[in-house]
N, C-alpha and C. Protein backbone atom coordinates (compact mmCIF):
# COMPACT_ATOMS: atom_id res chain seq x y z
N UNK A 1 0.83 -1.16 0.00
CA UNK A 1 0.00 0.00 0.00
C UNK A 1 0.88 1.24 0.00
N UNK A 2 0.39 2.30 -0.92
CA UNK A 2 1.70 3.18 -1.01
C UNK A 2 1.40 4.39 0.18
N UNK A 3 2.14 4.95 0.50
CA UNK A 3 1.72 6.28 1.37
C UNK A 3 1.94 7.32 0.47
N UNK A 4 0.86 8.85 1.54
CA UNK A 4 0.18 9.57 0.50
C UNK A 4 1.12 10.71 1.41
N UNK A 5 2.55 11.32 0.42
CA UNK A 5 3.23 12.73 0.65
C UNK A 5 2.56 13.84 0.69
N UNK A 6 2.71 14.61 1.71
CA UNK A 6 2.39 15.95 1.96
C UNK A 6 3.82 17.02 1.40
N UNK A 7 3.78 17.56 0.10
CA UNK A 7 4.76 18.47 -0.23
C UNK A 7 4.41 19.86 1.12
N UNK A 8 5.64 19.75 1.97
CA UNK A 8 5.19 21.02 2.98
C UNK A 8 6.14 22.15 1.99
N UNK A 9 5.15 23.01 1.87
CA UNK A 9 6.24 24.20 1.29
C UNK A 9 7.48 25.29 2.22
N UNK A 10 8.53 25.63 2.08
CA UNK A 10 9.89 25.62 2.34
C UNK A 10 9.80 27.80 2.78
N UNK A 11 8.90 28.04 4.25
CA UNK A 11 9.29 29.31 3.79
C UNK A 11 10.28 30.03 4.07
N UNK A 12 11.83 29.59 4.02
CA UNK A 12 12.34 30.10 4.47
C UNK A 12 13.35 30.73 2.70
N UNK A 13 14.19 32.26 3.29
CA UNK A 13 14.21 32.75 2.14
C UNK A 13 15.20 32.31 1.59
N UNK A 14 15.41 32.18 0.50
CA UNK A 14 16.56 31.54 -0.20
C UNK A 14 17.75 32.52 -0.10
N UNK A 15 17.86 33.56 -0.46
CA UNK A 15 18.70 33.98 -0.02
C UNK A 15 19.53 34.15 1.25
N UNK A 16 18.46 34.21 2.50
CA UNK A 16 19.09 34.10 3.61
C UNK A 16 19.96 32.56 3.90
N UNK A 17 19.29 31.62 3.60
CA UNK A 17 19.33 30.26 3.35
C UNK A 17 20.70 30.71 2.81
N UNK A 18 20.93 30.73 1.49
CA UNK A 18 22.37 30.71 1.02
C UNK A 18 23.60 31.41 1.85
N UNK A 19 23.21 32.88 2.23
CA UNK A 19 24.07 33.22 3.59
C UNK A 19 24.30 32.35 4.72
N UNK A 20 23.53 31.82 5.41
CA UNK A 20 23.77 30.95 6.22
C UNK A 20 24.41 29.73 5.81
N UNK A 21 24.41 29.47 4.57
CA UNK A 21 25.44 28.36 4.60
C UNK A 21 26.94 28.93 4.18
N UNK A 22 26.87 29.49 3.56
CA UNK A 22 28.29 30.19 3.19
C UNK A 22 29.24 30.58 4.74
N UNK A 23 28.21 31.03 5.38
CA UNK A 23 28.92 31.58 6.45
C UNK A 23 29.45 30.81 7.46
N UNK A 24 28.55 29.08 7.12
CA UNK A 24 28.98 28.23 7.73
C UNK A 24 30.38 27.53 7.52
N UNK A 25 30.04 27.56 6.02
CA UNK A 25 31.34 26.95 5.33
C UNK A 25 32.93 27.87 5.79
N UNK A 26 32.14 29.35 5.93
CA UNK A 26 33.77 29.86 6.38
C UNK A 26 33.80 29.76 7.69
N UNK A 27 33.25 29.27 8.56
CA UNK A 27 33.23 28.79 9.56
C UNK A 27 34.11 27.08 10.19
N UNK A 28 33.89 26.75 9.19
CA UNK A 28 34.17 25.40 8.99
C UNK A 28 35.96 25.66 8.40
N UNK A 29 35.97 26.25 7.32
CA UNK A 29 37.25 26.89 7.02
C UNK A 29 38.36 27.40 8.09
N UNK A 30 37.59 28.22 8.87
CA UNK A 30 38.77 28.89 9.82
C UNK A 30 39.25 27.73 11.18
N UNK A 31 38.05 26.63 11.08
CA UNK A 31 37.87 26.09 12.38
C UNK A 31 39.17 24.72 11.63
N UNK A 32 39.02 24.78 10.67
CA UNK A 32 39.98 23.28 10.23
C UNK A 32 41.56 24.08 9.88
N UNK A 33 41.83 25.41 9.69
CA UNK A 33 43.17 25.85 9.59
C UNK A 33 43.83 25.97 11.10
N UNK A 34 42.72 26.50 12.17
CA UNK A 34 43.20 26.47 13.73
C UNK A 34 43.88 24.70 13.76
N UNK A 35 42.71 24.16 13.72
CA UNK A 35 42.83 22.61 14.01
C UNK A 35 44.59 22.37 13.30
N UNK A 36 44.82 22.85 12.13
CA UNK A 36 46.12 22.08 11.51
C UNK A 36 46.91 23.23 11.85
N UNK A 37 47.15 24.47 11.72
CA UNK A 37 48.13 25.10 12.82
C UNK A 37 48.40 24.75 14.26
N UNK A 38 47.40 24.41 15.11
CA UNK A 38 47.69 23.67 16.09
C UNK A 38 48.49 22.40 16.01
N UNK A 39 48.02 21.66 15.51
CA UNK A 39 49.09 20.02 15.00
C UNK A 39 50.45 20.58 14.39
N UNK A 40 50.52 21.23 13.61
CA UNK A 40 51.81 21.57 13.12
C UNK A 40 52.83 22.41 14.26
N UNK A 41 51.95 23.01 15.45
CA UNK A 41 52.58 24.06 16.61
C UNK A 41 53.36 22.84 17.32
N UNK A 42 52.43 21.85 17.81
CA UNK A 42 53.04 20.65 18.66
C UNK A 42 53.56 19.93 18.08
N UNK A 43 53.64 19.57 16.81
CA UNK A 43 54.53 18.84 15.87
C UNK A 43 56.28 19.75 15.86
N UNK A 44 56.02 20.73 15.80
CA UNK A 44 57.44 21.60 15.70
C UNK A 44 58.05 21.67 17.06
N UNK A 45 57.07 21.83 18.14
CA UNK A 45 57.23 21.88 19.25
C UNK A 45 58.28 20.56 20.22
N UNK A 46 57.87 19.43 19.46
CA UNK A 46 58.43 18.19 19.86
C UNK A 46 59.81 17.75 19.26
N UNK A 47 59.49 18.43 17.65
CA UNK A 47 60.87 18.14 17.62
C UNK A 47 61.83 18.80 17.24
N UNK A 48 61.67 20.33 17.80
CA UNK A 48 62.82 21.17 17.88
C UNK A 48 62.93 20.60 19.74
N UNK A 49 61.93 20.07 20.31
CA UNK A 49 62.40 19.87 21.88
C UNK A 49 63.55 18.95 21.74
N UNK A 50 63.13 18.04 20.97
CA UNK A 50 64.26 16.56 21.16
C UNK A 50 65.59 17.07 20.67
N UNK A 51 65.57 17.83 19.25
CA UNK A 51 66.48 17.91 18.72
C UNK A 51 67.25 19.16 19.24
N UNK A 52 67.42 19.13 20.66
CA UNK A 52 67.57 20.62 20.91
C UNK A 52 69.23 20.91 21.01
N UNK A 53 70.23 19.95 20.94
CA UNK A 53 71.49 19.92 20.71
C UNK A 53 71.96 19.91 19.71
N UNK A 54 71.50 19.86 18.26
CA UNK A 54 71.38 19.79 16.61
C UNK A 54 71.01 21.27 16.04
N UNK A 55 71.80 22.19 16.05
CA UNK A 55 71.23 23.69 15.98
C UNK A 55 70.71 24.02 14.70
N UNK A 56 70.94 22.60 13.68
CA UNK A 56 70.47 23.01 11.89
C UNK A 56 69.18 22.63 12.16
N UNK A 57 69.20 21.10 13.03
CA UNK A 57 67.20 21.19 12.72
C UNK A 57 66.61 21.56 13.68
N UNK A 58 67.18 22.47 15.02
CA UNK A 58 66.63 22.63 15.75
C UNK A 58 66.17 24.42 15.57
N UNK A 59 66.89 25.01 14.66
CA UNK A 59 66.54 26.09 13.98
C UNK A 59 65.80 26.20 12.70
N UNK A 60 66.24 25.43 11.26
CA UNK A 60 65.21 25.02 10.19
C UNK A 60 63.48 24.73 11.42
N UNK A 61 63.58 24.41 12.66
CA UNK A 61 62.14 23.85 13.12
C UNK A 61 61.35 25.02 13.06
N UNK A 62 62.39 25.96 13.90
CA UNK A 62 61.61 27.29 14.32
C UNK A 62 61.25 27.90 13.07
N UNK A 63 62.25 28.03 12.27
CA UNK A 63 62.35 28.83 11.14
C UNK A 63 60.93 28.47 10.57
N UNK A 64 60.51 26.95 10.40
CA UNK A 64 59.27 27.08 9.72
C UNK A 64 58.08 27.42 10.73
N UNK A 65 58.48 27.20 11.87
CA UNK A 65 57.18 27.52 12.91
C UNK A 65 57.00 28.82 12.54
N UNK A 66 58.15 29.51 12.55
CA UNK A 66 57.80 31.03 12.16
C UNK A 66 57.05 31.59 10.93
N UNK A 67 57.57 30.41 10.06
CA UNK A 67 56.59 31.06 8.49
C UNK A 67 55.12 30.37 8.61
N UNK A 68 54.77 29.49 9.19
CA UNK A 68 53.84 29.02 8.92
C UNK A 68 52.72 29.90 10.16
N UNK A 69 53.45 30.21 11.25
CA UNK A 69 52.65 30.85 12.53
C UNK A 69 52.26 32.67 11.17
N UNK A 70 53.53 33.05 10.57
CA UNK A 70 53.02 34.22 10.13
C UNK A 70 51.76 33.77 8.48
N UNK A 71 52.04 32.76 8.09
CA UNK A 71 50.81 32.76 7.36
C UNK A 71 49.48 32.91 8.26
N UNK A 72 49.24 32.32 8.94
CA UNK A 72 47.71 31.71 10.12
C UNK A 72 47.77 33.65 10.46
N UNK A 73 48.94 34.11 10.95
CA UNK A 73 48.36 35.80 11.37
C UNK A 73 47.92 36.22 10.18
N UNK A 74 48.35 35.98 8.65
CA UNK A 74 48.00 36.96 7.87
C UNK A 74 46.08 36.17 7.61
N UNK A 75 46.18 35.07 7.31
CA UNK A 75 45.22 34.36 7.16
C UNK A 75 43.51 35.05 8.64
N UNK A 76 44.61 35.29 9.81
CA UNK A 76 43.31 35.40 10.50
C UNK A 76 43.11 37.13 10.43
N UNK A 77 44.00 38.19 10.06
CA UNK A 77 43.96 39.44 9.48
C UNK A 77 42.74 39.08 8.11
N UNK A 78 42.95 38.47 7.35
CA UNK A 78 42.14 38.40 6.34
C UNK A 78 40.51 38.07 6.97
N UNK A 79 40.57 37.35 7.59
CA UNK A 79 39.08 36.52 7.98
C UNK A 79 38.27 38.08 9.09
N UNK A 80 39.29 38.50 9.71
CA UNK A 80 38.69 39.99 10.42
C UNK A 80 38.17 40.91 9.88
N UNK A 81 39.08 41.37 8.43
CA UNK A 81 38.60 41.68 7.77
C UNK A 81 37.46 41.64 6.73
N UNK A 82 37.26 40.44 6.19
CA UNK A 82 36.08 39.92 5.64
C UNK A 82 34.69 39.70 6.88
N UNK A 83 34.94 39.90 8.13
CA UNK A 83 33.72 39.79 8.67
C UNK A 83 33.48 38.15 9.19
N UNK A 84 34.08 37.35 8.69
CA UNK A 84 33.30 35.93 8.89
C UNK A 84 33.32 35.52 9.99
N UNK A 85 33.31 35.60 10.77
CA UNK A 85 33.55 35.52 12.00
C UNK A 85 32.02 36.22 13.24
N UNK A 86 31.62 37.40 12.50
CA UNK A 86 30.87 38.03 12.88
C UNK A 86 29.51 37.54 11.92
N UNK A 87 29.84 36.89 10.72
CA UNK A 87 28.34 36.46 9.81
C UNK A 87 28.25 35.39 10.33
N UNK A 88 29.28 34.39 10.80
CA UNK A 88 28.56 33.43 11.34
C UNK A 88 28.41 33.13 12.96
N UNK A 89 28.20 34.06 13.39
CA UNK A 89 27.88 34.57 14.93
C UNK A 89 26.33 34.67 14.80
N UNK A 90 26.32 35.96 13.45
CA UNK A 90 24.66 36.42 13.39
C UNK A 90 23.83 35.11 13.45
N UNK A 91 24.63 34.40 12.36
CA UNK A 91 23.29 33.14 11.94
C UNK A 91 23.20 32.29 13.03
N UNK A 92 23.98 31.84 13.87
CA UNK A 92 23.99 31.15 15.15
C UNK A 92 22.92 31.98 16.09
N UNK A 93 23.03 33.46 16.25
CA UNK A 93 22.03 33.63 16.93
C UNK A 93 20.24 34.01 16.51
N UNK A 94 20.79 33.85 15.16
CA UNK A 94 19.31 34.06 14.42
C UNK A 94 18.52 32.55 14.48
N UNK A 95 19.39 31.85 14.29
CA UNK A 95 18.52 30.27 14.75
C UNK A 95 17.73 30.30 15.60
N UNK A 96 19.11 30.58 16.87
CA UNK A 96 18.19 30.49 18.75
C UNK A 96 17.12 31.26 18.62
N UNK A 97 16.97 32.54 18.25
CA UNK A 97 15.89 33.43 18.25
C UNK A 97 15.59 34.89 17.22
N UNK A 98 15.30 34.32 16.02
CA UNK A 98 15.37 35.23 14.82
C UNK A 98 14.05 36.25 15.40
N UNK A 99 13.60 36.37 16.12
CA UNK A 99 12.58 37.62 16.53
C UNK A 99 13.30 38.53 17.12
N UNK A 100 14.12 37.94 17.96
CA UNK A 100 15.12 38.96 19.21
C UNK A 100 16.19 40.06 17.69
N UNK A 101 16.57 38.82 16.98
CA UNK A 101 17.55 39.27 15.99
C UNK A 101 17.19 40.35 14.61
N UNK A 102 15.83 40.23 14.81
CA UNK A 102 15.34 41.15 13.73
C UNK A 102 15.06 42.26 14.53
N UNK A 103 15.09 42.19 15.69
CA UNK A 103 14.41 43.54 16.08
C UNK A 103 15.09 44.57 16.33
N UNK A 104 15.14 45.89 16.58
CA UNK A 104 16.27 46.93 16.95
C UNK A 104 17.09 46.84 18.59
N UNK A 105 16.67 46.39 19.26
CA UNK A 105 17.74 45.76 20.78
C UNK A 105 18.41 44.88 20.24
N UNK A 106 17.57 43.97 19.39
CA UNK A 106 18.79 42.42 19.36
C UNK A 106 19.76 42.89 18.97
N UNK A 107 19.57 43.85 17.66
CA UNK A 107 20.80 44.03 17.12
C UNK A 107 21.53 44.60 17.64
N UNK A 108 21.52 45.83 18.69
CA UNK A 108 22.09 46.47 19.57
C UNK A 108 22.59 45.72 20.44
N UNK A 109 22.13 44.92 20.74
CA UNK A 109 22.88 43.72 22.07
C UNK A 109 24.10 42.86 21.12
N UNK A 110 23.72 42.84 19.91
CA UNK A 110 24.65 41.76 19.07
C UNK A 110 25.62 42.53 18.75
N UNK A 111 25.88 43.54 18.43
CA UNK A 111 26.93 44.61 17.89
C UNK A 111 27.64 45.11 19.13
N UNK A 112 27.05 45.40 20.45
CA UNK A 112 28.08 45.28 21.83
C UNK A 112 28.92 43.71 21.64
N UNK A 113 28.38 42.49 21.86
CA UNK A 113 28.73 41.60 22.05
C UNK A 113 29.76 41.03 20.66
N UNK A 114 29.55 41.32 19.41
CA UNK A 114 30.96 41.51 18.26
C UNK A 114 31.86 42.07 18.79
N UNK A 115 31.45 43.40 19.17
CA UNK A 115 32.76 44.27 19.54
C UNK A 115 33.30 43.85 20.34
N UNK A 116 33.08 43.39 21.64
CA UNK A 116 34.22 41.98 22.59
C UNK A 116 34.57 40.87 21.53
N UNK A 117 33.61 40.78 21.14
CA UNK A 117 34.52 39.48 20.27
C UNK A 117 35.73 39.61 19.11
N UNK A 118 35.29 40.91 18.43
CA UNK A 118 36.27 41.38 17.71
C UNK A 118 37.70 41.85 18.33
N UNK A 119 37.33 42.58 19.71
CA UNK A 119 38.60 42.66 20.21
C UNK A 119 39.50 41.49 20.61
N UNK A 120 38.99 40.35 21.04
CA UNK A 120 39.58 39.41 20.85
C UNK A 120 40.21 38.91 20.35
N UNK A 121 39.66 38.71 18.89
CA UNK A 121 40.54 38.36 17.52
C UNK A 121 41.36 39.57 17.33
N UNK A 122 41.33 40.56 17.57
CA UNK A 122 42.93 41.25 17.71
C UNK A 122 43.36 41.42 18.23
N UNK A 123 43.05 40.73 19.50
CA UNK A 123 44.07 40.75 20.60
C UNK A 123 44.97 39.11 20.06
N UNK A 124 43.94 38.24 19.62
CA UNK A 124 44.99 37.22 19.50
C UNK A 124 45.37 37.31 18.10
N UNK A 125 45.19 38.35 16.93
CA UNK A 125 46.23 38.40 15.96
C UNK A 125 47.56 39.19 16.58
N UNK A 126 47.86 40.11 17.41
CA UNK A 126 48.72 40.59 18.17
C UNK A 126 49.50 39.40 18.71
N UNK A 127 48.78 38.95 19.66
CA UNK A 127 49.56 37.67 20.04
C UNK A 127 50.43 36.63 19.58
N UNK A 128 49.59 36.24 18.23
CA UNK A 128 50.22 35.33 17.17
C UNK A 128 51.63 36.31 16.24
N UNK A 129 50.96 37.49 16.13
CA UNK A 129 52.12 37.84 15.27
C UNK A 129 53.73 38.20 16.17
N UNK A 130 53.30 38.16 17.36
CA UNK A 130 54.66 38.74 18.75
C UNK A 130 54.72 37.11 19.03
N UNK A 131 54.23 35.93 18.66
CA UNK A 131 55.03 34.54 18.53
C UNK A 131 55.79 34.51 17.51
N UNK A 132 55.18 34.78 16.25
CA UNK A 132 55.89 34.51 15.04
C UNK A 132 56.99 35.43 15.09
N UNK A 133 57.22 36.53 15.38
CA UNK A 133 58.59 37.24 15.68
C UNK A 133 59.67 36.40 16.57
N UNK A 134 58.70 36.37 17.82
CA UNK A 134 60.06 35.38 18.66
C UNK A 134 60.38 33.88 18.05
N UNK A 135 59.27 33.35 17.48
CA UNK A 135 59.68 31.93 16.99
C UNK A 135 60.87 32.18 15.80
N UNK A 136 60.58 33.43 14.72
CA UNK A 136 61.70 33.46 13.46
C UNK A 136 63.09 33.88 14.36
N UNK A 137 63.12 34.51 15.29
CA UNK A 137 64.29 35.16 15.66
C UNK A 137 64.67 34.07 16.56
N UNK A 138 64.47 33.17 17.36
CA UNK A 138 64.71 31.79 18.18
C UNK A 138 65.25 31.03 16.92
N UNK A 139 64.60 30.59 15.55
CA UNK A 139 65.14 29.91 14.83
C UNK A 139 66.63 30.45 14.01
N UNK A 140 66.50 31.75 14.13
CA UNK A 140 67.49 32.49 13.35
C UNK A 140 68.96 32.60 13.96
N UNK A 141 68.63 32.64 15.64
CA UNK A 141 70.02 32.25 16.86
C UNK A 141 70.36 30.75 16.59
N UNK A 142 69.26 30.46 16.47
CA UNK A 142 70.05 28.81 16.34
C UNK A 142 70.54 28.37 15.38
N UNK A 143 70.58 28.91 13.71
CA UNK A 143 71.27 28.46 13.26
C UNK A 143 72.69 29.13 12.66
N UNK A 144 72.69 30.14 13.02
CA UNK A 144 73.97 31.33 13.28
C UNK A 144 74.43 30.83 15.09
N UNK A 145 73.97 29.74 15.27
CA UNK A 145 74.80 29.08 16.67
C UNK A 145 74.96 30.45 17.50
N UNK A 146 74.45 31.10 18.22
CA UNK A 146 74.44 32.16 19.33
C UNK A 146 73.59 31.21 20.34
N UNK A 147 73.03 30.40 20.45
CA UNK A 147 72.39 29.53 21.32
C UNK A 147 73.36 29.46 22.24
């Protein structure tokens, strides 16, 4: 016996629909470059530790910790700039409660609460880029042997 489909129609707007996924996807983007800058931090981390009497690979280590820590700063300079960070904040809180978010407080409460968050992300692009200085200049003593 076959069963009888109810086509429910879809009202949500396509366009918003397409923002919200995009914003997910760069979401997903920034969250999988942290993930492999991290592995590559403790990967360098271990074996410039071991190799710490070997000043060619114990400097070549830093040396790349340093280029690869200053790509991830320029990379998270870029993502601040493009906003993504803050588009996919909105859509996270437009899920929980798209009434609060359409209205003129929500948005006022959401634009205080970016602005902590934004300071954040430049407080930790600051951070990252005053590693990547000490990590190139740590790799740069070690292999000009001043260690």
């Amino acid at each position: 016996m076959a069963r009888y489909r109810v086509n429910t129609p879809n009202f949500e707007n396509p366009a918003a629909k397409r923002a919200k996924r995009e914003a997910k996807k760069k979401y997903i983007i920034f969250r999988t470059v942290s993930i492999i800058y991290s592995i590559i931090l403790i990967a360098c981390i271990i074996i410039g530790g071991l190799n710490r009497n070997n000043s060619l690979i114990y400097g070549w280590t830093y040396v790349a910790l340093g280029f690869v820590s200053l790509v991830l700063t320029v990379f998270m300079i870029y993502t601040i700039a493009k906003g993504w960070s803050k588009k996919y904040y909105y859509w996270k809180e437009y899920e929980t409660s798209p009434v609060l978010m359409e209205s003129k407080e929500g948005k006022e409460i959401f634009k205080e609460e970016m602005a902590e968050h934004i300071f954040l992300e430049i407080f930790t692009v600051f951070l990252y880029l005053g590693l990547t200085i000490a990590v190139f200049v740590m790799g740069i003593r070690a292999l000009i042997s001043i260690v």
